[in-house]
C-alpha atoms as a PDB file:
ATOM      1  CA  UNK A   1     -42.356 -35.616  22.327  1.00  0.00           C
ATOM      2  CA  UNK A   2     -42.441 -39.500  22.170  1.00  0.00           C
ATOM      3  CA  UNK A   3     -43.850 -41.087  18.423  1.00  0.00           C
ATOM      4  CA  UNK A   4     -44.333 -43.385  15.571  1.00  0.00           C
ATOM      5  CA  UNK A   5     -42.963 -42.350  12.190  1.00  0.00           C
ATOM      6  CA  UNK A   6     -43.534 -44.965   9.551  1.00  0.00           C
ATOM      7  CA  UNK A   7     -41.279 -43.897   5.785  1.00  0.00           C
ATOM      8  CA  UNK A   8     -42.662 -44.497   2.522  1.00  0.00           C
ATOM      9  CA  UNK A   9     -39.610 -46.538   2.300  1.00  0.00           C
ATOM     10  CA  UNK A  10     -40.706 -48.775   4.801  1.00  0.00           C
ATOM     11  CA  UNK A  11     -38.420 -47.586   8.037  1.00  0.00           C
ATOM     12  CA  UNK A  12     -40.078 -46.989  10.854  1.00  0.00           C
ATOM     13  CA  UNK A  13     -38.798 -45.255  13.754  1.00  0.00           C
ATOM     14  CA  UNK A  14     -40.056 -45.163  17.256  1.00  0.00           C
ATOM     15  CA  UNK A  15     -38.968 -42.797  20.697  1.00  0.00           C
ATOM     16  CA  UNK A  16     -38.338 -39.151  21.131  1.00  0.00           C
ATOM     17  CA  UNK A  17     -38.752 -36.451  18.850  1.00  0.00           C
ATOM     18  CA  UNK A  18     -36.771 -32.449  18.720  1.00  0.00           C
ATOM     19  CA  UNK A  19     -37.786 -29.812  16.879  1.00  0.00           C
ATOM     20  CA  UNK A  20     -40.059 -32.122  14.224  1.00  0.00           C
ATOM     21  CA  UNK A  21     -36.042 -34.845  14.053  1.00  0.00           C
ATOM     22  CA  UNK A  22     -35.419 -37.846  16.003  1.00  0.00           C
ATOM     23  CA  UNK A  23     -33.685 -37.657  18.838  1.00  0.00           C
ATOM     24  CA  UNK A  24     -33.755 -40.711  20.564  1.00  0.00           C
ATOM     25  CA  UNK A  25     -35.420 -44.390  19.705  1.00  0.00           C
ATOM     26  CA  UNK A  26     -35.190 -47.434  17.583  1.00  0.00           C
ATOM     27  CA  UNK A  27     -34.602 -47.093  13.914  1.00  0.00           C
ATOM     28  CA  UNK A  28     -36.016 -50.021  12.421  1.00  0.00           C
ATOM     29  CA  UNK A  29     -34.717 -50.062   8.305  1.00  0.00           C
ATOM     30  CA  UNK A  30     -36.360 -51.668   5.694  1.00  0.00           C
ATOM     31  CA  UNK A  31     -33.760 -53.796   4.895  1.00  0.00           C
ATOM     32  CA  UNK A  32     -33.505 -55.578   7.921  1.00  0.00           C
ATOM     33  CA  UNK A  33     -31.100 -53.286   9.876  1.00  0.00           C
ATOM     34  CA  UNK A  34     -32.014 -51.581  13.163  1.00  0.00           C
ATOM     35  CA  UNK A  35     -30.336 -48.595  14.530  1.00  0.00           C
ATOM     36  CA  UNK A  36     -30.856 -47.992  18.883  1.00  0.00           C
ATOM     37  CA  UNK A  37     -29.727 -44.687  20.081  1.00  0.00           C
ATOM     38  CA  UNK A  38     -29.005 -41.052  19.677  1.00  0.00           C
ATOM     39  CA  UNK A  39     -29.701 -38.782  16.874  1.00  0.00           C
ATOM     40  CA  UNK A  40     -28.632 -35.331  16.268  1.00  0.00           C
ATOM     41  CA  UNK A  41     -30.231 -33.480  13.570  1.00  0.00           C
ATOM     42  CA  UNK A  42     -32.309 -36.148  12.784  1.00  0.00           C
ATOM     43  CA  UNK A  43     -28.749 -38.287  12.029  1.00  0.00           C
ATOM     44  CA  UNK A  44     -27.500 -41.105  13.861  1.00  0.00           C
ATOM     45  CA  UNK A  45     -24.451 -39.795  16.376  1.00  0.00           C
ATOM     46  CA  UNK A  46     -24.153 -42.546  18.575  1.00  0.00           C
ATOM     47  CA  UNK A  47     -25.456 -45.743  19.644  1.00  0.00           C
ATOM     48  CA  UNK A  48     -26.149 -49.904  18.211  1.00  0.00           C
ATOM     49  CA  UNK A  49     -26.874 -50.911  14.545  1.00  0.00           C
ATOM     50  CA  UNK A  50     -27.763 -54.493  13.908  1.00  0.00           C
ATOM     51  CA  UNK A  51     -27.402 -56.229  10.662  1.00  0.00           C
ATOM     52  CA  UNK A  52     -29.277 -58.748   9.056  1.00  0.00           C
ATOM     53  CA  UNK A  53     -26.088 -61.105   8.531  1.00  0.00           C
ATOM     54  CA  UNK A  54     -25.559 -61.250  12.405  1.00  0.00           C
ATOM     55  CA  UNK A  55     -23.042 -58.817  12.890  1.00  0.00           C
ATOM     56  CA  UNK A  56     -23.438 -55.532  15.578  1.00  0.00           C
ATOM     57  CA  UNK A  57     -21.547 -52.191  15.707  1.00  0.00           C
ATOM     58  CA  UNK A  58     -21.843 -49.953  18.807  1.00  0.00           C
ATOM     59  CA  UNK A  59     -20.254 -46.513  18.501  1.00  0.00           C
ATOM     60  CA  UNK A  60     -20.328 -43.241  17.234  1.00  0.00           C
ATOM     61  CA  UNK A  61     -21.146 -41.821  13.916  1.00  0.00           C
ATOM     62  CA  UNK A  62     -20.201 -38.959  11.653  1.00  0.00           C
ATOM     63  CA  UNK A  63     -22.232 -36.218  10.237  1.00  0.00           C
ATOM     64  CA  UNK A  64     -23.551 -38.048   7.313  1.00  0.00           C
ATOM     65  CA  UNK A  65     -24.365 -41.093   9.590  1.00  0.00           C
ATOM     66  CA  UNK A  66     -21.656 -43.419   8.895  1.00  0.00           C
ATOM     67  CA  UNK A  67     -19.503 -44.966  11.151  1.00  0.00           C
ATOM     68  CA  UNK A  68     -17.084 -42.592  12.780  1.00  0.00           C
ATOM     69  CA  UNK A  69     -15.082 -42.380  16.127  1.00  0.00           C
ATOM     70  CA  UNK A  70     -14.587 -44.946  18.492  1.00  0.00           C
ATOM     71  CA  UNK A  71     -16.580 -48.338  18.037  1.00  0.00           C
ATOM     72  CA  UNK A  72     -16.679 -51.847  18.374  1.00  0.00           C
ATOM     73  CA  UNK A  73     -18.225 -54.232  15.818  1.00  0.00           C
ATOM     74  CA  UNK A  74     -18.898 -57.750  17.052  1.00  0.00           C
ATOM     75  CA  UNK A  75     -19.265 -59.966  14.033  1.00  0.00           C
ATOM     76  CA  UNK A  76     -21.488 -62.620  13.432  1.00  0.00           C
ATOM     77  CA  UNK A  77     -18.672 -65.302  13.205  1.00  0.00           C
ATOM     78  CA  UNK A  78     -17.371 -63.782  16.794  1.00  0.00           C
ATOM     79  CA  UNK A  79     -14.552 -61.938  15.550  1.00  0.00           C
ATOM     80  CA  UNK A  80     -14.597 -58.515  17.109  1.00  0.00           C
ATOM     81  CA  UNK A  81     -12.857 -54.781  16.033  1.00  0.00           C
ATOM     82  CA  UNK A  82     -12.428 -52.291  18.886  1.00  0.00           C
ATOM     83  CA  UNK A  83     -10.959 -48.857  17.834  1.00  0.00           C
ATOM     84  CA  UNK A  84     -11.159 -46.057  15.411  1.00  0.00           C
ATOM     85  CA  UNK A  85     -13.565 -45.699  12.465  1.00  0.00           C
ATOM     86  CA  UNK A  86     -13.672 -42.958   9.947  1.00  0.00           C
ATOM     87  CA  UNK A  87     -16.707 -42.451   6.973  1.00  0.00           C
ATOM     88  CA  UNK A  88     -17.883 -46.340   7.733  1.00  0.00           C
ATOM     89  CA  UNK A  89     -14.648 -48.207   7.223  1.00  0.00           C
ATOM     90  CA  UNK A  90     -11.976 -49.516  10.127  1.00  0.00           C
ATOM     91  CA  UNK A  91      -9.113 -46.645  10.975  1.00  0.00           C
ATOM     92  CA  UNK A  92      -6.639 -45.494  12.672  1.00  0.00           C
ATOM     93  CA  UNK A  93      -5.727 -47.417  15.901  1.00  0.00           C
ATOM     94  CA  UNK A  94      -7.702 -50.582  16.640  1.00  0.00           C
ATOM     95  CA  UNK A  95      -7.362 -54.184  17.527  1.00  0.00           C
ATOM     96  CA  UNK A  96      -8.805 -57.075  16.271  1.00  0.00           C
ATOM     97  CA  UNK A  97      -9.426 -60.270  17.951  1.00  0.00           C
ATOM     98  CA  UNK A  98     -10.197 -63.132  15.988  1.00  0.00           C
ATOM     99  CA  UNK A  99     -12.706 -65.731  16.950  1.00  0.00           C
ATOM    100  CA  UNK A 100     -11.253 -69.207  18.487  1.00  0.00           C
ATOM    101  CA  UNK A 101     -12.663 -71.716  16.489  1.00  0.00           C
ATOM    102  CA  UNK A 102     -12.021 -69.886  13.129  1.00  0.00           C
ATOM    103  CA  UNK A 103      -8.870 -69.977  11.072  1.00  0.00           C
ATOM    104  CA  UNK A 104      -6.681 -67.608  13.376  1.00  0.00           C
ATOM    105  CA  UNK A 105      -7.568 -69.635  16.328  1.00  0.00           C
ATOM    106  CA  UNK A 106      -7.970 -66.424  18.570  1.00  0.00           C
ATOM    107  CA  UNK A 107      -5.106 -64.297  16.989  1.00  0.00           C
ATOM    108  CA  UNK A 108      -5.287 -60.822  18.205  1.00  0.00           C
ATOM    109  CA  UNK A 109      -3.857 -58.298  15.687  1.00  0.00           C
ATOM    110  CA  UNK A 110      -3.171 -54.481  17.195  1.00  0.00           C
ATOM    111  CA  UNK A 111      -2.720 -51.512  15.099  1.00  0.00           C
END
């Protein structure tokens, strides 16, 4: 079933319902962010999140929604992480590439 939910906090998501959750659509948060993809249990599992400051993460996410698995995040400034994430935060194996015209002038940084 395809819908409109609107949250007394202000979100407002739009696409496919299961079983009463969303399943897949466009999370749009109150506070600027907006999540496209898959949801399982009603929880984000994998997909796009923009932020208000510019930057993007596409990837996977964990149980409770966070940032988990393989991703990339593309920041606002250009730099860019491709690897591993666990509960939100950068981990594991990755690399980071560092945007041209900034400080690092395009250092890459593996790990």
């Amino acid at each position: 079933m395809n819908g409109t939910f609107k949250y007394a906090n202000g979100d407002l998501y739009t696409g496919e319902f299961k079983d009463g959750l969303k399943s897949n659509g466009r999370l749009k948060y109150a506070d600027g962010r907006e999540f496209m993809g898959d949801f399982e249990s009603g929880m984000r599992k994998c997909g796009t999140m923009k932020f208000p400051n510019g930057d993007t993460y596409n990837g996977e996410y964990d149980e409770d929604g966070l940032m988990s698995g393989s991703g990339k995040m593309q920041y606002a400034n250009d730099d860019v992480y491709s690897g591993d994430f666990l509960s939100g935060l950068m981990h594991g194996s990755g690399r980071m590439s560092f945007a041209s015209d900034g400080d690092s002038n395009g250092a890459e940084y593996y790990g």
